[in-house]
N, C-alpha and C. Protein backbone atom coordinates (compact mmCIF):
# COMPACT_ATOMS: atom_id res chain seq x y z
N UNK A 1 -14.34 -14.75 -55.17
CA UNK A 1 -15.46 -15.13 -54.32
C UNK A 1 -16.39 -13.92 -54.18
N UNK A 2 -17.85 -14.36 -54.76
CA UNK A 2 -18.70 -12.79 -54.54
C UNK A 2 -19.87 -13.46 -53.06
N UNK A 3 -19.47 -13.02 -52.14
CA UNK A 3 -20.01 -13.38 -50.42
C UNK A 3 -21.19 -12.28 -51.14
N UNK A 4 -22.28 -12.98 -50.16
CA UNK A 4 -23.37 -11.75 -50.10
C UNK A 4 -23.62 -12.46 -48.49
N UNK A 5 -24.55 -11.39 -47.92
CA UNK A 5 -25.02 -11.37 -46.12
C UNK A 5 -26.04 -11.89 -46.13
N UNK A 6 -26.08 -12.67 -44.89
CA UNK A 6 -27.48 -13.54 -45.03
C UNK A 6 -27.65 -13.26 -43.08
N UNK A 7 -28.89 -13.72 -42.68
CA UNK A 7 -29.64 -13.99 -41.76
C UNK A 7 -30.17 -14.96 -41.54
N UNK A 8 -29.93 -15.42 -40.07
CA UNK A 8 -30.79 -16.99 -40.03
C UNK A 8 -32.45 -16.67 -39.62
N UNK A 9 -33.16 -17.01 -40.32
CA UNK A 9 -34.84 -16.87 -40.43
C UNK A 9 -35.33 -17.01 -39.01
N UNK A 10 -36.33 -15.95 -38.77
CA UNK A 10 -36.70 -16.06 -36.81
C UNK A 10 -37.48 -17.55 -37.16
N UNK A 11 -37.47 -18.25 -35.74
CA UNK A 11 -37.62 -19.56 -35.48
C UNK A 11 -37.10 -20.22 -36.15
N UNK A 12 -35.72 -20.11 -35.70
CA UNK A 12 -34.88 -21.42 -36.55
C UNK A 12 -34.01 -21.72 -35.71
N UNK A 13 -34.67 -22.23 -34.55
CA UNK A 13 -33.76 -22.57 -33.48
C UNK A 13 -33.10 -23.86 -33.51
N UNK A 14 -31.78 -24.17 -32.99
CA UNK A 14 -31.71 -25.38 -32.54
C UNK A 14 -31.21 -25.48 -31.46
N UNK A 15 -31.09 -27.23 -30.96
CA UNK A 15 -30.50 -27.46 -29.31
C UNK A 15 -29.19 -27.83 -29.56
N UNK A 16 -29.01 -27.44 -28.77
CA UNK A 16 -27.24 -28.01 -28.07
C UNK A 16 -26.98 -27.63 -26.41
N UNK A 17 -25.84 -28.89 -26.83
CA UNK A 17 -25.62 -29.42 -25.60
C UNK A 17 -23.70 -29.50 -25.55
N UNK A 18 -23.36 -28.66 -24.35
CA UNK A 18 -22.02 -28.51 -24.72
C UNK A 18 -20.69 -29.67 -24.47
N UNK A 19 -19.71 -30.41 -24.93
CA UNK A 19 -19.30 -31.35 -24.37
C UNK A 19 -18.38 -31.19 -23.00
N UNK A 20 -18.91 -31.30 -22.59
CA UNK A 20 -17.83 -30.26 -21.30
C UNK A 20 -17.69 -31.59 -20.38
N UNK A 21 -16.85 -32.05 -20.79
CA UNK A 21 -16.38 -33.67 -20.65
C UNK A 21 -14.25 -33.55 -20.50
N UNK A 22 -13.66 -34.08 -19.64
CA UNK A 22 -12.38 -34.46 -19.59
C UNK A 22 -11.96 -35.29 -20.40
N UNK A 23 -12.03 -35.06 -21.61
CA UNK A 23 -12.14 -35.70 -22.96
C UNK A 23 -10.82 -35.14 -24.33
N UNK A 24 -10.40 -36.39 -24.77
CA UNK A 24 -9.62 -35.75 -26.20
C UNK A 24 -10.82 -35.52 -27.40
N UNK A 25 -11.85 -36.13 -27.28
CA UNK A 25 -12.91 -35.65 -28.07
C UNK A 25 -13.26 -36.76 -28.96
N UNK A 26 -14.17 -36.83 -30.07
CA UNK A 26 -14.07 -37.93 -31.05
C UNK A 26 -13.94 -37.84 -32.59
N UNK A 27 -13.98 -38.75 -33.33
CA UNK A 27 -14.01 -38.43 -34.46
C UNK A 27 -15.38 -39.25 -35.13
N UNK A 28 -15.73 -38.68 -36.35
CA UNK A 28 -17.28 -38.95 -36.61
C UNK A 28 -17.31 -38.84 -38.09
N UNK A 29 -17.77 -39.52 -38.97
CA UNK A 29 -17.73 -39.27 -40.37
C UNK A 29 -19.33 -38.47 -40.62
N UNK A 30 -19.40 -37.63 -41.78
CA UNK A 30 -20.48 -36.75 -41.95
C UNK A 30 -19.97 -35.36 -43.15
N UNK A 31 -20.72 -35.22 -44.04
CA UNK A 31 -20.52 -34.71 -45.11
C UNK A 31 -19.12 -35.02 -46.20
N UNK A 32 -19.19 -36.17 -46.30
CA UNK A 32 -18.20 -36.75 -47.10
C UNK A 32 -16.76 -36.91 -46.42
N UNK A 33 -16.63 -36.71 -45.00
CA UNK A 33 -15.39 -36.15 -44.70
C UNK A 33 -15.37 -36.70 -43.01
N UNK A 34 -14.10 -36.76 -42.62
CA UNK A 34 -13.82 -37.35 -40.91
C UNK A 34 -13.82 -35.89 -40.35
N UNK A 35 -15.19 -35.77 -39.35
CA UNK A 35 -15.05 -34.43 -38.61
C UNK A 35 -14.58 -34.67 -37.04
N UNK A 36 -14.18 -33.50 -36.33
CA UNK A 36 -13.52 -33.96 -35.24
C UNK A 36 -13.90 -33.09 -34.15
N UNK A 37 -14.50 -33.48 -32.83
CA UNK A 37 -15.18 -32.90 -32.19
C UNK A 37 -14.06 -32.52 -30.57
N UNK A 38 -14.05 -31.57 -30.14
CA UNK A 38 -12.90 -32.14 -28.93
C UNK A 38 -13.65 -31.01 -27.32
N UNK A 39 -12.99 -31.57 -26.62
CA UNK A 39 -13.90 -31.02 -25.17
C UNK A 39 -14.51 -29.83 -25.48
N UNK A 40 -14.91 -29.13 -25.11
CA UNK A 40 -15.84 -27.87 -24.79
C UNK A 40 -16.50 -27.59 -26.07
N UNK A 41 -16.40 -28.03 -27.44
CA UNK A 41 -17.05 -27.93 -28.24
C UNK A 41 -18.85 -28.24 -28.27
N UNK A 42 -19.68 -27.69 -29.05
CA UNK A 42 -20.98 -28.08 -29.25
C UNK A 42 -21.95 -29.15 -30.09
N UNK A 43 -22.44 -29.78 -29.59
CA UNK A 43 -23.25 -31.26 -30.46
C UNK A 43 -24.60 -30.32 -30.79
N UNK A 44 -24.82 -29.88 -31.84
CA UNK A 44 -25.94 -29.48 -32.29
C UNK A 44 -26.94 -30.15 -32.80
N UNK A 45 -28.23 -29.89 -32.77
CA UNK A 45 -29.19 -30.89 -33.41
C UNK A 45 -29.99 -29.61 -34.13
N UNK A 46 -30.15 -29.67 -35.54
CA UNK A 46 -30.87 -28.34 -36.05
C UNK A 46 -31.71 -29.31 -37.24
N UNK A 47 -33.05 -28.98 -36.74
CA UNK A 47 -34.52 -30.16 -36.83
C UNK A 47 -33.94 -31.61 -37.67
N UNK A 48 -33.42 -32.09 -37.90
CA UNK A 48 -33.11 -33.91 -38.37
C UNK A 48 -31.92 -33.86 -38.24
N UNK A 49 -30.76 -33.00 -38.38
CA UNK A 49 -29.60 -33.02 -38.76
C UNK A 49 -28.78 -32.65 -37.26
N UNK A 50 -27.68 -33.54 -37.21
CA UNK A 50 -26.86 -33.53 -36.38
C UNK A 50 -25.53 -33.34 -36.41
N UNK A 51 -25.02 -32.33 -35.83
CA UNK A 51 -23.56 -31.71 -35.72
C UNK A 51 -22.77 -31.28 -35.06
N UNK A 52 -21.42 -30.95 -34.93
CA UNK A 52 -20.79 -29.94 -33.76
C UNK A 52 -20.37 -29.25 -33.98
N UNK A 53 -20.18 -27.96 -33.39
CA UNK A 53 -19.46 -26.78 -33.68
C UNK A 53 -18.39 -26.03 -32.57
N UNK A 54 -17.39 -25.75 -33.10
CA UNK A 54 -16.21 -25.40 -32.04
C UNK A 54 -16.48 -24.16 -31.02
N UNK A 55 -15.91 -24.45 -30.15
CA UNK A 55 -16.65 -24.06 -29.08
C UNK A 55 -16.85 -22.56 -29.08
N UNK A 56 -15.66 -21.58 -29.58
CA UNK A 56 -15.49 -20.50 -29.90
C UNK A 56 -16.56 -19.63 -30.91
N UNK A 57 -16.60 -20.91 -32.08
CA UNK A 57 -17.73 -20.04 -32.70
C UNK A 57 -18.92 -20.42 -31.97
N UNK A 58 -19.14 -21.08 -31.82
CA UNK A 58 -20.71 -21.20 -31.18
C UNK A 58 -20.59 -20.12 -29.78
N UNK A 59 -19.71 -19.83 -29.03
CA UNK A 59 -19.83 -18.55 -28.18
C UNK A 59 -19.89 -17.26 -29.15
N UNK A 60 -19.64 -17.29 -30.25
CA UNK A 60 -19.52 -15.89 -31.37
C UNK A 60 -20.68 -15.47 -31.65
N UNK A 61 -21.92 -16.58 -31.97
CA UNK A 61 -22.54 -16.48 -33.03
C UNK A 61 -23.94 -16.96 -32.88
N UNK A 62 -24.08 -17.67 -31.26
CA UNK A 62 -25.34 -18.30 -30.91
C UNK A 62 -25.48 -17.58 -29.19
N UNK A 63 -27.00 -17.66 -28.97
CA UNK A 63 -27.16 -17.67 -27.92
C UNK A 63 -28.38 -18.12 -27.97
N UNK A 64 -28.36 -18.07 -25.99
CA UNK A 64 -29.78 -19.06 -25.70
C UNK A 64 -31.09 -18.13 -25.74
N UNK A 65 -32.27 -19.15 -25.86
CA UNK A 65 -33.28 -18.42 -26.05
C UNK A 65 -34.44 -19.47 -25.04
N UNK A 66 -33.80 -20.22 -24.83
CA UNK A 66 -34.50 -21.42 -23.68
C UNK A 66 -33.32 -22.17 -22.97
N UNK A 67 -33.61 -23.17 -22.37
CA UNK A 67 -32.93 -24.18 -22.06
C UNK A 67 -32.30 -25.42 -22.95
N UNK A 68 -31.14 -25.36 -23.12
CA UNK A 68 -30.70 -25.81 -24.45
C UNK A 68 -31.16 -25.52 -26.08
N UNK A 69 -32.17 -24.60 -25.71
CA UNK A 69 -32.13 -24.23 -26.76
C UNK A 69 -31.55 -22.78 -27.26
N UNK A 70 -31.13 -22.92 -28.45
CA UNK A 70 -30.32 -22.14 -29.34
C UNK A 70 -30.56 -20.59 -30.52
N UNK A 71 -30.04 -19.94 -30.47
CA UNK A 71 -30.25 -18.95 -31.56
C UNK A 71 -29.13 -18.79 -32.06
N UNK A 72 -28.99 -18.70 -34.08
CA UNK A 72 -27.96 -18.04 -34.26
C UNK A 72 -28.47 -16.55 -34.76
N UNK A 73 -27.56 -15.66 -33.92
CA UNK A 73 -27.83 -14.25 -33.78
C UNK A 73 -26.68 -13.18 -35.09
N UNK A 74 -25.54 -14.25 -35.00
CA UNK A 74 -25.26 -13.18 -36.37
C UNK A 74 -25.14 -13.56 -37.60
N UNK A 75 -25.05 -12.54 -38.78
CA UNK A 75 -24.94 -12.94 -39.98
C UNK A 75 -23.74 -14.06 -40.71
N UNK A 76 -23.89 -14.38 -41.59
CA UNK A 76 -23.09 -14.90 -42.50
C UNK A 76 -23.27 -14.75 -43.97
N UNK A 77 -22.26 -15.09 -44.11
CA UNK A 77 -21.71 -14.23 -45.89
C UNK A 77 -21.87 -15.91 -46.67
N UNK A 78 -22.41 -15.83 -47.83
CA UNK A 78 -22.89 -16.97 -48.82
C UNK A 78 -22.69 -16.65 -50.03
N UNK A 79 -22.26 -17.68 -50.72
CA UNK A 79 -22.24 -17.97 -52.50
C UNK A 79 -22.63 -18.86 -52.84
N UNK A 80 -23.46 -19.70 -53.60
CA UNK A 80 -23.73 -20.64 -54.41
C UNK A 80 -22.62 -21.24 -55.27
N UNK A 81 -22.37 -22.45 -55.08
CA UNK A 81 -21.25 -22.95 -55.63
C UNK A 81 -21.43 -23.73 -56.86
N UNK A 82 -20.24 -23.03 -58.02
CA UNK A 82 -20.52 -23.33 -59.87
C UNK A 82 -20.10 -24.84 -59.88
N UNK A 83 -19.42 -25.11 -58.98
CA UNK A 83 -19.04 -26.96 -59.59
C UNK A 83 -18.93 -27.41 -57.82
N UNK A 84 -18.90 -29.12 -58.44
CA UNK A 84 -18.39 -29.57 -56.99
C UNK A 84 -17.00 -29.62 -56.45
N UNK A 85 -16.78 -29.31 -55.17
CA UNK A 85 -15.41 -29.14 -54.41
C UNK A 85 -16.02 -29.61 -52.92
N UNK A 86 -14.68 -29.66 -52.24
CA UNK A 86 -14.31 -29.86 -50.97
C UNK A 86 -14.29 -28.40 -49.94
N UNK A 87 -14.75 -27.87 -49.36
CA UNK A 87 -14.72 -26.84 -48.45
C UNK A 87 -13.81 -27.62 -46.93
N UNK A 88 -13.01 -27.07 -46.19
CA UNK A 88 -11.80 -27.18 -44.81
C UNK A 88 -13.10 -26.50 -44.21
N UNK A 89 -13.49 -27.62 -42.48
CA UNK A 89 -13.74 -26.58 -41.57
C UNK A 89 -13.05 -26.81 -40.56
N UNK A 90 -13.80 -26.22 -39.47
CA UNK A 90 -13.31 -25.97 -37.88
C UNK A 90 -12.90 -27.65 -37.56
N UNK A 91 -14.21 -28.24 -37.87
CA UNK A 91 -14.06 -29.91 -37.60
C UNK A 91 -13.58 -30.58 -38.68
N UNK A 92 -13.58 -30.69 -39.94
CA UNK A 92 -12.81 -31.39 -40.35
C UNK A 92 -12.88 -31.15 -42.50
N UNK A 93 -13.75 -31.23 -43.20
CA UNK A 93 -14.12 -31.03 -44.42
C UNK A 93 -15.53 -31.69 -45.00
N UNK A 94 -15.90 -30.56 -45.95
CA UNK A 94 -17.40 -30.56 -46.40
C UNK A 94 -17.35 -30.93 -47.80
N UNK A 95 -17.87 -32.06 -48.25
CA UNK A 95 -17.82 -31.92 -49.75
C UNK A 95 -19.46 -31.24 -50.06
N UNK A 96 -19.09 -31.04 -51.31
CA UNK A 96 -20.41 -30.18 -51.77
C UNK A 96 -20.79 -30.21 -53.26
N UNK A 97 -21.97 -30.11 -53.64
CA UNK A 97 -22.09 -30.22 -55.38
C UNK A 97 -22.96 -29.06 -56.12
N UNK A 98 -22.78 -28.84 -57.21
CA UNK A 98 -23.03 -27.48 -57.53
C UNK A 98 -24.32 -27.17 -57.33
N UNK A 99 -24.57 -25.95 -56.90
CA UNK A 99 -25.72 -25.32 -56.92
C UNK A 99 -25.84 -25.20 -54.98
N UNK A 100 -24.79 -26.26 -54.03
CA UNK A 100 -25.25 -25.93 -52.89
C UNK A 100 -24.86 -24.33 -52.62
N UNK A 101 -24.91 -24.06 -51.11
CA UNK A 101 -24.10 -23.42 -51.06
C UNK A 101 -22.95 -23.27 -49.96
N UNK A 102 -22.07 -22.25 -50.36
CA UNK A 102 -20.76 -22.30 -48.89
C UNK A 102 -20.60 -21.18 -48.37
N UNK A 103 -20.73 -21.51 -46.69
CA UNK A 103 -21.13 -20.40 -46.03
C UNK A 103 -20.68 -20.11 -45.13
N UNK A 104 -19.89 -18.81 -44.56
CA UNK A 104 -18.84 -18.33 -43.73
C UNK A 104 -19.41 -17.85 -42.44
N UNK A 105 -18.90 -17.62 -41.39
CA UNK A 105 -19.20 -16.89 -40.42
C UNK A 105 -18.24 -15.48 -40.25
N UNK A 106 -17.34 -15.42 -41.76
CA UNK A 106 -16.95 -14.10 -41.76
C UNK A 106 -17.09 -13.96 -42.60
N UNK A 107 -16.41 -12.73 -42.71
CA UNK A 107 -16.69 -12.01 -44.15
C UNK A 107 -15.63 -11.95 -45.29
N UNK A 108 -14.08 -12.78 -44.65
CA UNK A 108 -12.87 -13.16 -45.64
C UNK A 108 -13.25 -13.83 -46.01
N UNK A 109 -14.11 -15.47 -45.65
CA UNK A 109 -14.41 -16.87 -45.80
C UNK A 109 -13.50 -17.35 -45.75
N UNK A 110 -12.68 -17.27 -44.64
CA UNK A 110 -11.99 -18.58 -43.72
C UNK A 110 -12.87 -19.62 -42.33
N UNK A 111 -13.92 -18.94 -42.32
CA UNK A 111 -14.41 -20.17 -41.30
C UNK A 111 -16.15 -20.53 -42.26
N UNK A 112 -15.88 -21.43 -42.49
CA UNK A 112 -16.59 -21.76 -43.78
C UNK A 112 -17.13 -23.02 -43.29
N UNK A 113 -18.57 -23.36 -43.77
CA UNK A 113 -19.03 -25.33 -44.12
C UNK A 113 -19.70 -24.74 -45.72
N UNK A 114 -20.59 -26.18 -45.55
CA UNK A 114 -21.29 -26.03 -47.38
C UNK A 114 -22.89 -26.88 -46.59
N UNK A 115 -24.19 -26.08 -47.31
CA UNK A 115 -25.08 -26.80 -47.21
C UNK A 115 -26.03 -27.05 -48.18
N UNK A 116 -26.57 -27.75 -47.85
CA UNK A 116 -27.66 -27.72 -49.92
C UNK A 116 -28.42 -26.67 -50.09
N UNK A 117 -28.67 -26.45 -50.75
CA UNK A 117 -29.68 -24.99 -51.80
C UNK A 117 -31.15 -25.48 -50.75
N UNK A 118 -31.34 -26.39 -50.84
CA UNK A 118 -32.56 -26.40 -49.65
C UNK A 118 -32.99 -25.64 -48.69
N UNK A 119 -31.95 -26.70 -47.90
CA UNK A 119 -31.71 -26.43 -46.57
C UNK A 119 -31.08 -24.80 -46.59
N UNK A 120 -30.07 -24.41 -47.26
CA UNK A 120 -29.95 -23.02 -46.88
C UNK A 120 -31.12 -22.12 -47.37
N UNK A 121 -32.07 -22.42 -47.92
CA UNK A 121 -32.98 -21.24 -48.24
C UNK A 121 -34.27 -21.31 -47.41
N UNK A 122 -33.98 -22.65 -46.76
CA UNK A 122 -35.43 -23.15 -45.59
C UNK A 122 -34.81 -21.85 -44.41
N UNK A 123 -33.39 -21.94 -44.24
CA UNK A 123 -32.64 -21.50 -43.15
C UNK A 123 -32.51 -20.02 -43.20
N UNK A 124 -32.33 -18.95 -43.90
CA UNK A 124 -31.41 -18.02 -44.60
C UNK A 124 -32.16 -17.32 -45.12
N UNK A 125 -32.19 -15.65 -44.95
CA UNK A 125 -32.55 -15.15 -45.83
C UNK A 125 -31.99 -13.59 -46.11
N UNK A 126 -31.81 -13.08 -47.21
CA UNK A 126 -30.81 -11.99 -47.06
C UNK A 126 -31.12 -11.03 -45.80
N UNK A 127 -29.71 -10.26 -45.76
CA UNK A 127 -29.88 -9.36 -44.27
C UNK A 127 -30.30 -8.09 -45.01
């Protein structure tokens, strides 16, 4: 795996809203795969696209910059991916097809999703 460091582009905010509900949580289909959302975790909305993120990383890696609204403040490590595969996350699994890419919030790449070559280059730009 060759990770390189990336940055999320200034104004690239999104909202969230935390589930802070007496809840076992739900389950939700989204990127080819059953993801699984459970109390204190985050429902993100980042401009069309809708998601959640465990509660831990989103205390790691975001903070506020308004009222529900969001910043992610640290880096992540990225590769462009040679064929299609399945990426494991926090919530549940990402399928992906070549050329997207898969992208860690560390720097082993154990906490990993996958997003399209698009969208990560609308988002992302080296650190």
């Amino acid at each position: 795996m060759t990770l390189r460091e990336y940055k999320r582009r200034a104004e690239t905010t999104v909202v969230a809203l935390r589930l802070d509900l007496d809840t076992a949580g739900f389950e939700y289909r989204k990127w080819g795969g059953t993801q699984h959302c459970k109390a204190g975790d985050w429902i993100v909305q980042n401009g069309d696209d809708t998601y959640t993120v465990d509660s831990d990383v989103f205390a790691r890696t975001y903070r506020p910059v308004a009222k529900g609204e969001y910043e992610k403040f640290s880096t992540v490590w990225a590769e462009r991916a040679e064929a299609d595969g399945v990426v494991p996350t926090k919530e549940g699994q990402t399928k992906y097809q070549a050329g997207d890419y898969l992208v860690y919030n560390d720097r082993e790449g154990t906490d990993g999703w996958a997003i399209t070559r698009e969208t990560f280059e609308k988002t992302y730009e080296e650190a």
